[in-house]
N, C-alpha and C. Protein backbone atom coordinates (compact mmCIF):
# COMPACT_ATOMS: atom_id res chain seq x y z
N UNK A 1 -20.30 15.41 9.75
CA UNK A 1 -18.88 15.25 9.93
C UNK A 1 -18.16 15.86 8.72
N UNK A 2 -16.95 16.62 9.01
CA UNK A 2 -16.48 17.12 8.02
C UNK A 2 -15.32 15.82 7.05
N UNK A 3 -15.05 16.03 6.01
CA UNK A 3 -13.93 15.87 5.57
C UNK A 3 -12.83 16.23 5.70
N UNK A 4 -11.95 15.58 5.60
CA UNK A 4 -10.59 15.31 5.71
C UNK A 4 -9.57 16.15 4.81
N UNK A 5 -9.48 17.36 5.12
CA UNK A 5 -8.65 17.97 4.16
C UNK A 5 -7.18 18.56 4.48
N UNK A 6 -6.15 18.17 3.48
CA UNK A 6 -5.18 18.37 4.05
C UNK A 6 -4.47 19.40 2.75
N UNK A 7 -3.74 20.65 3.46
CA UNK A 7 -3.16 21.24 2.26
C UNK A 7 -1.27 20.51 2.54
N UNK A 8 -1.27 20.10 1.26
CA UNK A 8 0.09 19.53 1.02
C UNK A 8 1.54 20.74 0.36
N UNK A 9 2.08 21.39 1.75
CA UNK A 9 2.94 22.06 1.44
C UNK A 9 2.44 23.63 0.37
N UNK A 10 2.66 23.15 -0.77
CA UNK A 10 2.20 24.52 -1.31
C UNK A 10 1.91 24.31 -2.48
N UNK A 11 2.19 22.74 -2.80
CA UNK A 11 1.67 21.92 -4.51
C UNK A 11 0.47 21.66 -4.12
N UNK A 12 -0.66 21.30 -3.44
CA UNK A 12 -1.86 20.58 -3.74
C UNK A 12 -2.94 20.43 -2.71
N UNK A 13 -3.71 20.89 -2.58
CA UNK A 13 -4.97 20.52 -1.43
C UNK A 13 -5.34 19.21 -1.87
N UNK A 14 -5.77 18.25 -0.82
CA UNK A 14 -5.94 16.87 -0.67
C UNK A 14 -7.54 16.60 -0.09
N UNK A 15 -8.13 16.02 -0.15
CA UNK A 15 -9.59 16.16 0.56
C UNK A 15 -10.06 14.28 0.18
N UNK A 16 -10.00 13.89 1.52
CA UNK A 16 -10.71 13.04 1.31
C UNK A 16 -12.36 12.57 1.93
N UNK A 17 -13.33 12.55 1.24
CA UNK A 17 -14.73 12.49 1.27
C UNK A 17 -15.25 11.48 2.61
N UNK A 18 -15.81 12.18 3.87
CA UNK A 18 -16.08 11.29 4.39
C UNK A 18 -17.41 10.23 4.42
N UNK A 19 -18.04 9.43 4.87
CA UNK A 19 -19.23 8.74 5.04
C UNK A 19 -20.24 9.64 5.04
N UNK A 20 -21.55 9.58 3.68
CA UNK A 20 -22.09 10.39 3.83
C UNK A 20 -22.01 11.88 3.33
N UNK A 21 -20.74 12.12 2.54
CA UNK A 21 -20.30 13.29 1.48
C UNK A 21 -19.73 12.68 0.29
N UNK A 22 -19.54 11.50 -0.06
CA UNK A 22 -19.16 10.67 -1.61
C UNK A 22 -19.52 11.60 -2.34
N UNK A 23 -18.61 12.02 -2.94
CA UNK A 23 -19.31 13.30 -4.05
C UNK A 23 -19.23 12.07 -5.32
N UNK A 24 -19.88 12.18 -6.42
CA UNK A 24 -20.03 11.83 -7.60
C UNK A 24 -18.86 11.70 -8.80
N UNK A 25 -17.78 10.84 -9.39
CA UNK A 25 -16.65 11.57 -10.39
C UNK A 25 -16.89 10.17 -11.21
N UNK A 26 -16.67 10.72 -12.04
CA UNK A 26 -16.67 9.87 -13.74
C UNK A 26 -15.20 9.07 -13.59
N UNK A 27 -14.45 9.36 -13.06
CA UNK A 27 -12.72 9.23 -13.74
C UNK A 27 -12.05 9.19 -12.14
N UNK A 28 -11.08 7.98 -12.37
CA UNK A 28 -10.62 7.75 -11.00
C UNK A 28 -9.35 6.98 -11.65
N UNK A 29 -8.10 7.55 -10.38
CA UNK A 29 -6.71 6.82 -10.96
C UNK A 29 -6.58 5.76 -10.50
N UNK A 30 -6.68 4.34 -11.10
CA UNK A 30 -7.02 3.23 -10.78
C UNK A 30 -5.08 2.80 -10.54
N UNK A 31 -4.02 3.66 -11.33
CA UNK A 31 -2.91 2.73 -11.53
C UNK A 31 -1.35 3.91 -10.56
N UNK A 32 -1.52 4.96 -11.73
CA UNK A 32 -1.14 5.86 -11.78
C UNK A 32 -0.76 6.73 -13.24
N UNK A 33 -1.33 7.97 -12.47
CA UNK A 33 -1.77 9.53 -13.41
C UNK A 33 -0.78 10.26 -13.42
N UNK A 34 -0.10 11.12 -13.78
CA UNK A 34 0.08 12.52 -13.85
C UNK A 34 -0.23 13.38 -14.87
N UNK A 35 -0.86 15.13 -14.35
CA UNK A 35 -1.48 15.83 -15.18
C UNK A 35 0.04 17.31 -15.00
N UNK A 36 -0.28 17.79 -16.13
CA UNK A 36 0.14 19.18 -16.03
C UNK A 36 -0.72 20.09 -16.22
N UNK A 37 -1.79 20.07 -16.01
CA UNK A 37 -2.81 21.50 -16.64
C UNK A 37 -3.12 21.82 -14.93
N UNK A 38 -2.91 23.29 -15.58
CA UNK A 38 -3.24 24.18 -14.61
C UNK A 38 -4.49 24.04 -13.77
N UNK A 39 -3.89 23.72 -12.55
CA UNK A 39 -5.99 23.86 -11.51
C UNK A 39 -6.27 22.00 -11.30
N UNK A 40 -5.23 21.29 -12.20
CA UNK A 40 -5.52 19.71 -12.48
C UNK A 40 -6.09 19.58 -10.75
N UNK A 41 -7.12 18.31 -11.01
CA UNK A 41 -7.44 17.78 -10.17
C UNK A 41 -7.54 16.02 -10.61
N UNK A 42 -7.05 15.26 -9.28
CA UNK A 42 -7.11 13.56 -9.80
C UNK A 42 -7.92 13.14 -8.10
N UNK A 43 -8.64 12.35 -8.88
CA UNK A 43 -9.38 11.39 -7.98
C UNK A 43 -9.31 10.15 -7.67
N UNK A 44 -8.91 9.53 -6.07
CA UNK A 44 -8.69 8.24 -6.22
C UNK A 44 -9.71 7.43 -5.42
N UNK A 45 -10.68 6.33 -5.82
CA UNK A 45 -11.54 5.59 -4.83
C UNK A 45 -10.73 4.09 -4.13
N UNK A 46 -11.13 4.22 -2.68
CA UNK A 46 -10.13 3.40 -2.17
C UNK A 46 -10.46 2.87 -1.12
N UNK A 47 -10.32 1.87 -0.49
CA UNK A 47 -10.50 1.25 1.19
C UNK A 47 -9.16 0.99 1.69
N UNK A 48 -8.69 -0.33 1.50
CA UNK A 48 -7.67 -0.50 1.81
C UNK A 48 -6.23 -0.02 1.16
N UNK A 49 -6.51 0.28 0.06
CA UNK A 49 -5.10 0.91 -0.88
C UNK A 49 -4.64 2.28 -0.22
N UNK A 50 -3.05 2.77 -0.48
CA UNK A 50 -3.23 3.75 -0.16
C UNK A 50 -2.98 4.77 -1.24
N UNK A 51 -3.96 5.69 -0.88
CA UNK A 51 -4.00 6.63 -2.05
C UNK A 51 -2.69 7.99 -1.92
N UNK A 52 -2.36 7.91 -2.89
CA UNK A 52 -0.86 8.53 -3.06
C UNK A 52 -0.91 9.78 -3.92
N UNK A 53 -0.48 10.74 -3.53
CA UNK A 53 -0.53 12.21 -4.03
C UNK A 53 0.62 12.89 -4.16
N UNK A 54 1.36 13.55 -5.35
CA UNK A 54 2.38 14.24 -5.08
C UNK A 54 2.55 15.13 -6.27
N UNK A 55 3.23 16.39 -6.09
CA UNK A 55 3.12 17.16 -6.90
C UNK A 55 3.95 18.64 -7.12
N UNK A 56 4.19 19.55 -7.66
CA UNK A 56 4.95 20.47 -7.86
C UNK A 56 4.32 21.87 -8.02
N UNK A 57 4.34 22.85 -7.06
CA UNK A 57 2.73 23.76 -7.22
C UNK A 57 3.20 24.60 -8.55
N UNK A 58 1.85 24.35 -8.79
CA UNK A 58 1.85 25.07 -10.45
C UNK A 58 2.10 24.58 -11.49
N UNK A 59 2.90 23.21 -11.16
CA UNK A 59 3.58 22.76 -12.51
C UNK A 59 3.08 21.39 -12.58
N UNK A 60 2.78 20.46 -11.75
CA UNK A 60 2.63 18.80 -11.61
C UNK A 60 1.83 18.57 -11.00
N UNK A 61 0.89 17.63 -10.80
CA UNK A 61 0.05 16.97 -10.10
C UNK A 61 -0.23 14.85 -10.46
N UNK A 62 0.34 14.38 -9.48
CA UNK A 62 0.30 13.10 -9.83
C UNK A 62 -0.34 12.07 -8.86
N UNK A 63 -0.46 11.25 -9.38
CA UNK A 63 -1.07 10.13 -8.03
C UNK A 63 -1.18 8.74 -8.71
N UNK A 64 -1.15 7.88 -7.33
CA UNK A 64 -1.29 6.42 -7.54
C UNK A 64 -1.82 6.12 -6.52
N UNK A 65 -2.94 4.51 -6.93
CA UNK A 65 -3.46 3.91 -6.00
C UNK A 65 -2.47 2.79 -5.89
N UNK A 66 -2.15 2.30 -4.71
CA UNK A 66 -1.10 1.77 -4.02
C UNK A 66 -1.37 1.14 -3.19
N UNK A 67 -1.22 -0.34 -3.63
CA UNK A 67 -1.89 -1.73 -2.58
C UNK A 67 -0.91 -2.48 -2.33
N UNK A 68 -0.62 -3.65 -1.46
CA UNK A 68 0.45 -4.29 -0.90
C UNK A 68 1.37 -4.55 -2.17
N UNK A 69 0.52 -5.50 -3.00
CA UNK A 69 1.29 -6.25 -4.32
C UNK A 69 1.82 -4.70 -4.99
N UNK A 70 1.53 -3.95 -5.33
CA UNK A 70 2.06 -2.67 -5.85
C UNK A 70 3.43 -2.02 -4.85
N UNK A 71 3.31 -1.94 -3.30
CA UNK A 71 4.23 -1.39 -2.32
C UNK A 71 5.17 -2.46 -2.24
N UNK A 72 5.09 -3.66 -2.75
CA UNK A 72 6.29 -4.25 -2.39
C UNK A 72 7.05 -4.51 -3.70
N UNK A 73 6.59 -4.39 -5.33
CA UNK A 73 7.05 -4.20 -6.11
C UNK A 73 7.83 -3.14 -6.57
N UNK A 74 7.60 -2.38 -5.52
CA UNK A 74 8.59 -0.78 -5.80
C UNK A 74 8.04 0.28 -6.90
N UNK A 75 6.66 -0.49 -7.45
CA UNK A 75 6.01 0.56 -8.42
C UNK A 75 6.08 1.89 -8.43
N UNK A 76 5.49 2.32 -7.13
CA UNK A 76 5.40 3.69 -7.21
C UNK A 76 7.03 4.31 -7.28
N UNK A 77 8.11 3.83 -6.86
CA UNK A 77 9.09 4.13 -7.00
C UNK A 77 9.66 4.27 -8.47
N UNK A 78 9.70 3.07 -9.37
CA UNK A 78 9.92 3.21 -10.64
C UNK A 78 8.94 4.41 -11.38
N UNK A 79 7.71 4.14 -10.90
CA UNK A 79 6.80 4.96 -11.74
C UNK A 79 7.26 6.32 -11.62
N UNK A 80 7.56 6.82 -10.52
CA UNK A 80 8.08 8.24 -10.15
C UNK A 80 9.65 8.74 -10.40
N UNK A 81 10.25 7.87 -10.67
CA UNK A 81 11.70 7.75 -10.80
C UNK A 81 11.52 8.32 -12.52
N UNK A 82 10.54 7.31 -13.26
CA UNK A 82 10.49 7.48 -14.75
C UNK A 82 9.80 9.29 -15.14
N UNK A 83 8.74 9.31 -13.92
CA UNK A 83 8.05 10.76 -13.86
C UNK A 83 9.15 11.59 -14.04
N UNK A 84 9.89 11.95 -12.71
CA UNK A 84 11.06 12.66 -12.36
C UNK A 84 12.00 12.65 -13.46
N UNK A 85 12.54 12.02 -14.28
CA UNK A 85 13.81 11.54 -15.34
C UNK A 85 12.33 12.33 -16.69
N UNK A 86 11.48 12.11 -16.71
CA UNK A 86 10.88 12.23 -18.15
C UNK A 86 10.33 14.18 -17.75
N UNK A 87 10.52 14.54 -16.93
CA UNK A 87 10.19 16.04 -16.85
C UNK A 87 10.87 16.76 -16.32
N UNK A 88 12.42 16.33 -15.95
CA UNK A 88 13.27 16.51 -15.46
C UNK A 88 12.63 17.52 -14.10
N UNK A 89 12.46 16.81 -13.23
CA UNK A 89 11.49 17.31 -11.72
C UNK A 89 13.03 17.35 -10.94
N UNK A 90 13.22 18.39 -10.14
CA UNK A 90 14.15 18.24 -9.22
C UNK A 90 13.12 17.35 -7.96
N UNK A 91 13.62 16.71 -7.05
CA UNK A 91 12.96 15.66 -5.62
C UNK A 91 12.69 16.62 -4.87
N UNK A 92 13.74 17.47 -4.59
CA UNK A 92 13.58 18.61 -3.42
C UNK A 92 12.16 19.05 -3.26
N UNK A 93 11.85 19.70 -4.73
CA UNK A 93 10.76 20.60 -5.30
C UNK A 93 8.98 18.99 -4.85
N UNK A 94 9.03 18.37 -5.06
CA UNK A 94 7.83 17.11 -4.88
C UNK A 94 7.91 17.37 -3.84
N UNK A 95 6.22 17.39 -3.68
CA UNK A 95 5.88 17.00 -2.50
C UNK A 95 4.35 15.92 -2.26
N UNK A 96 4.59 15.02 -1.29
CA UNK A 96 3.74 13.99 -1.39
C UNK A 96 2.86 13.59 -0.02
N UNK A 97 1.89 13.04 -0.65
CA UNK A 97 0.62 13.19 0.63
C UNK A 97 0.02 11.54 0.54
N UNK A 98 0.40 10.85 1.56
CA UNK A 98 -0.70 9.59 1.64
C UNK A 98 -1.94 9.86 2.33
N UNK A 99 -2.86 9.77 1.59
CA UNK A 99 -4.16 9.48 2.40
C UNK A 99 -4.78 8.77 2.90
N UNK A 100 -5.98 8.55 3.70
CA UNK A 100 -6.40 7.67 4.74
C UNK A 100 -6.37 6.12 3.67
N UNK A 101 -5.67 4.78 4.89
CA UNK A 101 -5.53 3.95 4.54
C UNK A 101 -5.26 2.53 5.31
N UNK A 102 -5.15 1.55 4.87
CA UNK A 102 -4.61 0.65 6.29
C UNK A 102 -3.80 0.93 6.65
N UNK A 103 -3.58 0.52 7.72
CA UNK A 103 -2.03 0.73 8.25
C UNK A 103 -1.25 -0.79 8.66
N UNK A 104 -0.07 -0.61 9.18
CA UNK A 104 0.57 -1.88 8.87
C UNK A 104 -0.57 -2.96 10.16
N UNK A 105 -1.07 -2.75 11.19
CA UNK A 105 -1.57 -3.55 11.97
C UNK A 105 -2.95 -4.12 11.56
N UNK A 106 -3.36 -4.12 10.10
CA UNK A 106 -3.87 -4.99 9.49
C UNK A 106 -3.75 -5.45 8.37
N UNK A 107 -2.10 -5.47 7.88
CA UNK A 107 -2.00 -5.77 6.73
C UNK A 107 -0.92 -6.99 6.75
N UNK A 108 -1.10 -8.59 7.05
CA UNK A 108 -0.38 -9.60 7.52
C UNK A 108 -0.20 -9.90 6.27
N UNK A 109 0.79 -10.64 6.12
CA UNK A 109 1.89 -11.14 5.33
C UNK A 109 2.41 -12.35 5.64
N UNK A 110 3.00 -13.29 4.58
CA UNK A 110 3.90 -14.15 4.85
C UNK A 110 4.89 -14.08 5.34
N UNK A 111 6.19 -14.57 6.54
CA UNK A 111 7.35 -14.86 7.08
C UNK A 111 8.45 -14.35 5.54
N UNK A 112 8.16 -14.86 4.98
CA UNK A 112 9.28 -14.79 3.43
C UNK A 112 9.15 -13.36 2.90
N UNK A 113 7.68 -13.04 2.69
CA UNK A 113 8.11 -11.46 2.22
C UNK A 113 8.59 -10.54 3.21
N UNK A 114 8.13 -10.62 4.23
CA UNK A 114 8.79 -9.91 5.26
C UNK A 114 10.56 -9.74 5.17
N UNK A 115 11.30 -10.89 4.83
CA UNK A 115 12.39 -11.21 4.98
C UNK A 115 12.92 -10.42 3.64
N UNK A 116 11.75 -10.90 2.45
CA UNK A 116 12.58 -10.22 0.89
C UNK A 116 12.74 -8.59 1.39
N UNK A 117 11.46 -7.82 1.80
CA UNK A 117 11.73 -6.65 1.78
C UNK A 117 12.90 -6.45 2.85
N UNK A 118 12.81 -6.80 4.15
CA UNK A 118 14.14 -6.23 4.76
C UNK A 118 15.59 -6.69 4.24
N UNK A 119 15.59 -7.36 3.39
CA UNK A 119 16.69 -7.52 2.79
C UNK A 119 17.01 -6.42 1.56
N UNK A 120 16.21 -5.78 1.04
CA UNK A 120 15.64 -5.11 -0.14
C UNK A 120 16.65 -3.37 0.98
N UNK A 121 15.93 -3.38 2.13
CA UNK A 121 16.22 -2.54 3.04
C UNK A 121 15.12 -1.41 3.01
N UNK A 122 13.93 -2.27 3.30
CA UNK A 122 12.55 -1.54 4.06
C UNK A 122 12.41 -2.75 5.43
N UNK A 123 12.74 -2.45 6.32
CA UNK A 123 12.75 -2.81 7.55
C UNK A 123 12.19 -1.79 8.10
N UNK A 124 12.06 -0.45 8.02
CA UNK A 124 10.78 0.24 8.74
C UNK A 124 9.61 -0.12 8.33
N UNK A 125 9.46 -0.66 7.08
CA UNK A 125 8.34 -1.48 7.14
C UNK A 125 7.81 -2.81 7.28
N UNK A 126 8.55 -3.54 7.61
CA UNK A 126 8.37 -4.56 8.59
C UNK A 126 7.98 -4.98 10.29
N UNK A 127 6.74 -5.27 10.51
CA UNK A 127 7.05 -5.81 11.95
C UNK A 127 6.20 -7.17 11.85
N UNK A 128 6.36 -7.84 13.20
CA UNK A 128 6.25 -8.54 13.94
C UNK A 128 5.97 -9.01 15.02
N UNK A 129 4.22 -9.11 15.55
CA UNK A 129 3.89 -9.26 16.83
C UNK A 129 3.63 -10.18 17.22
N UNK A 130 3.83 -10.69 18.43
CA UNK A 130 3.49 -12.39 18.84
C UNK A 130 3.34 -13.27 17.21
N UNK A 131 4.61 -13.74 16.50
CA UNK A 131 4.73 -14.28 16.13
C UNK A 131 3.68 -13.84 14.30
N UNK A 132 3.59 -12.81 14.62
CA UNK A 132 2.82 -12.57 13.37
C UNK A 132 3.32 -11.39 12.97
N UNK A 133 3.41 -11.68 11.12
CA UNK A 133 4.27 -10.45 9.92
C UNK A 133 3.05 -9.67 9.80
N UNK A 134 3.61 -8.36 9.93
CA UNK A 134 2.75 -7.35 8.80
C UNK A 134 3.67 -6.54 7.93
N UNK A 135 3.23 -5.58 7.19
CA UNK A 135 3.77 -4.90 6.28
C UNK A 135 3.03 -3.83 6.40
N UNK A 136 3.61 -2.78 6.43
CA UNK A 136 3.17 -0.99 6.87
C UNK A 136 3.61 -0.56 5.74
N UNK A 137 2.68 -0.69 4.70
CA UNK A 137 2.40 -0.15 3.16
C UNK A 137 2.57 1.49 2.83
N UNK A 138 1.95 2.03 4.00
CA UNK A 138 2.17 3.55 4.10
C UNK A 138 4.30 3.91 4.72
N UNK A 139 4.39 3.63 5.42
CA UNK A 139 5.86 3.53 5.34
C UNK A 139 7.07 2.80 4.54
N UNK A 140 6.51 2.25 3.75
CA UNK A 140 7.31 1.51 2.27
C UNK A 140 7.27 2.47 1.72
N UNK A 141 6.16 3.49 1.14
CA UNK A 141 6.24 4.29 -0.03
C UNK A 141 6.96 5.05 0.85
N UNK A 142 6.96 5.88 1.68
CA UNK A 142 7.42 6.94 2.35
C UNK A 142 9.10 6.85 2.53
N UNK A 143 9.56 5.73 2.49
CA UNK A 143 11.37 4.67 2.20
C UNK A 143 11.20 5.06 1.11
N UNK A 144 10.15 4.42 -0.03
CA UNK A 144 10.66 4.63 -1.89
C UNK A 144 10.80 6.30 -2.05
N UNK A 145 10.46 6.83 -1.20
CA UNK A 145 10.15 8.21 -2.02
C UNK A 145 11.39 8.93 -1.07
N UNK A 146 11.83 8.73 -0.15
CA UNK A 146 13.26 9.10 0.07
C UNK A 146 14.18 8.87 -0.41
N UNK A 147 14.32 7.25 -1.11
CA UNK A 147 14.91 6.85 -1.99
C UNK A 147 15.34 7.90 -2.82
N UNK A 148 14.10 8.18 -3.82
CA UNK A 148 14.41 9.40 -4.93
C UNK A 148 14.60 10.86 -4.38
N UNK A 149 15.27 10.74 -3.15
CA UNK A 149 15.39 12.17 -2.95
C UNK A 149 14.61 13.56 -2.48
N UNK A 150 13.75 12.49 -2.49
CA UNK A 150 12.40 13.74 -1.66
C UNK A 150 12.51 13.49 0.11
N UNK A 151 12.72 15.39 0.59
CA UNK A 151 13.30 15.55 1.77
C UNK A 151 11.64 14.76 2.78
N UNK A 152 12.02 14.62 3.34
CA UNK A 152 11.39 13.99 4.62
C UNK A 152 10.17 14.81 5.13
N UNK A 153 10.72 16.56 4.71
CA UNK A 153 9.35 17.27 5.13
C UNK A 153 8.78 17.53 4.39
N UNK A 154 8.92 17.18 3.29
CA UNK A 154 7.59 16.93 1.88
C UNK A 154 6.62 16.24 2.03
N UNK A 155 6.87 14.56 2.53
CA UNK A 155 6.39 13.74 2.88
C UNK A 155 5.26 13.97 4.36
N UNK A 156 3.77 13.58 3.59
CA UNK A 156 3.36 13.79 4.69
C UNK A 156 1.84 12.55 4.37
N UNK A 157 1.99 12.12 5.16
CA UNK A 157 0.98 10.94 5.70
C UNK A 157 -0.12 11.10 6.55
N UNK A 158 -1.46 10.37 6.32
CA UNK A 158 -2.46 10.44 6.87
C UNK A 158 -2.45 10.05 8.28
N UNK A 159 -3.01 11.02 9.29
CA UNK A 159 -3.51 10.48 10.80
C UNK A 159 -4.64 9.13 10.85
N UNK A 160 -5.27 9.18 9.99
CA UNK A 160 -6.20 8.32 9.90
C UNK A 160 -6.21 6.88 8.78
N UNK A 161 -6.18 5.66 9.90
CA UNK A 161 -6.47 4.18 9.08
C UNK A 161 -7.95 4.06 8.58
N UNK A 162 -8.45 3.45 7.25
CA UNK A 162 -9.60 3.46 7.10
C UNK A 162 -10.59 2.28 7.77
N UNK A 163 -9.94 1.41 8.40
CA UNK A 163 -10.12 0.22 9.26
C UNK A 163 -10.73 0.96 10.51
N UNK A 164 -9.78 1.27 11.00
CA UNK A 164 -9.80 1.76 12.35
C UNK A 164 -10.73 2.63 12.65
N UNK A 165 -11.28 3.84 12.02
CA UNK A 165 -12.32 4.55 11.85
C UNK A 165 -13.97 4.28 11.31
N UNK A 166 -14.39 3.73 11.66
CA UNK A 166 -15.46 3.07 10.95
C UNK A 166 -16.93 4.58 10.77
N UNK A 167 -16.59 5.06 11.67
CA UNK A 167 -18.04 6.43 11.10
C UNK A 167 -17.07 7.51 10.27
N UNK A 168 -16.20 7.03 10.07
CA UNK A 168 -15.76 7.96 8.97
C UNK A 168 -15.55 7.54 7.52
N UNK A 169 -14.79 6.11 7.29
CA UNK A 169 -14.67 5.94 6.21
C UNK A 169 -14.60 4.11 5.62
N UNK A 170 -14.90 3.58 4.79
CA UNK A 170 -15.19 3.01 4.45
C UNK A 170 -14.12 1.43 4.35
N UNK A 171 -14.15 0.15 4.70
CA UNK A 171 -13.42 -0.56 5.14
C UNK A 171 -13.76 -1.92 4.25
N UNK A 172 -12.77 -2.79 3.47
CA UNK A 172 -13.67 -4.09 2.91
C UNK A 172 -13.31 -5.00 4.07
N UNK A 173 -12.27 -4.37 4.91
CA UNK A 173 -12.15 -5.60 6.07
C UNK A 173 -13.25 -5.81 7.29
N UNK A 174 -14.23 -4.62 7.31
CA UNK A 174 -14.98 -4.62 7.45
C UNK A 174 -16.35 -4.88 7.33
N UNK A 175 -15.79 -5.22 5.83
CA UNK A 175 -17.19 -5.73 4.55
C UNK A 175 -18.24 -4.90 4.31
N UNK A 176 -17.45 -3.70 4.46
CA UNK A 176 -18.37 -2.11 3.63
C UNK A 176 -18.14 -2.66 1.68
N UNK A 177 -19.58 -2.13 1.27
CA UNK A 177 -19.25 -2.43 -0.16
C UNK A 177 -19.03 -0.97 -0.87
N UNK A 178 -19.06 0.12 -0.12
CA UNK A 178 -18.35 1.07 -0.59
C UNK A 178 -17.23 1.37 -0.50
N UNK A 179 -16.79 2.59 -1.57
CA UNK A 179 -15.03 2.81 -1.62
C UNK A 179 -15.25 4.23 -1.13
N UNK A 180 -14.02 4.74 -0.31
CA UNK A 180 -13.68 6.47 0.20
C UNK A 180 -13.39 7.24 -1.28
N UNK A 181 -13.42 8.24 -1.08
CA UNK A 181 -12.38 9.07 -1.92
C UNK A 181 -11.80 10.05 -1.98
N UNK A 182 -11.08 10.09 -2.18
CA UNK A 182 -9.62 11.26 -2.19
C UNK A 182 -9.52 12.34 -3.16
N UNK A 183 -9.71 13.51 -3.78
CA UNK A 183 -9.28 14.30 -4.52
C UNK A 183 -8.17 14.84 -4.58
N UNK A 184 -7.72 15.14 -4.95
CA UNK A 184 -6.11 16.45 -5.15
C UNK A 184 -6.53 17.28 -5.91
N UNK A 185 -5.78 18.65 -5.79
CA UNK A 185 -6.38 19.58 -6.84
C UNK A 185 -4.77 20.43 -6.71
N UNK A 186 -4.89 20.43 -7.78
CA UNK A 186 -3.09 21.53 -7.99
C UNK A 186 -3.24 23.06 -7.52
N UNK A 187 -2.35 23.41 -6.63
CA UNK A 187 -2.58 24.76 -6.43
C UNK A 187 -1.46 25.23 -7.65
């Protein structure tokens, strides 16, 4: 089976390793990275988090691993807000890639956070089925990062949940004790 590779606009090829290709890396962005060297590449290991990529071709390459408690704190938003303000990045110019991850139909929540964030005004990431909250972690960041001004067709998100796929990639809801992983590499 091949891997998952996605070229992101014209900043960054994305590749995430499927079951059975785990390549080997010393160094993984556990929080959030950004590099400027030319050719940079960042690696993120992950199941349920979603791994977050964005970048400026030639000039930026950044990423964060990004889990509920992180997507509803607005991290990646501040973190990128401070990026953007400290390298003076125009939004237009970013462009950003989520990779394979949960998606909101296994990521339940309490009644109350549900309520903080749509009050916050992430209600696309909120639902509610027969009486049960989730939170669609991949569409929170994808709200924060419009927020700062990055156009809509920058933004580009994974086809694939890591739940949902089980011969491809790796799940703890599943009770796999391995993690996927994601590369970026700066064009």
């Amino acid at each position: 089976m091949e891997n998952v590779k996605t070229k992101v606009g014209e900043a960054f090829l994305a590749e995430t390793f499927v079951k059975g290709n785990e390549p080997s890396f010393s160094s993984f962005v556990d929080g959030y990275e950004v590099s400027m060297a030319k050719g940079a590449s960042l690696a993120i290991s992950s199941t349920e988090e979603a791994p977050v990529f964005f970048g400026i071709k030639g000039r930026l390459l950044g990423a964060a691993k990004i889990d509920l408690e992180r997507a509803v704190s607005l991290y990646i938003k501040d973190k990128m807000h401070t990026t953007i303000t400290a390298y003076n990045l125009n939004p237009k110019e970013i462009e950003v890639y989520i990779a394979p991850c949960l998606t909101f139909s296994h990521t339940i929540v309490e009644r109350s956070l549900i309520e903080k964030m749509m009050a916050l005004g992430y209600r696309a990431a909120c639902k509610r089925t027969d009486g049960v909250d989730f939170f669609d972690v991949p569409v929170a960041i994808l709200v924060q990062m419009r927020e700062l001004g990055i156009p809509m067709k920058n933004i580009h998100i994974s086809d694939y949940d890591t739940f949902e796929n089980p011969e491809m990639f790796y799940s703890k809801l599943r009770s796999d004790e391995k993690e996927n992983v994601t590369v970026a590499t700066l064009l």
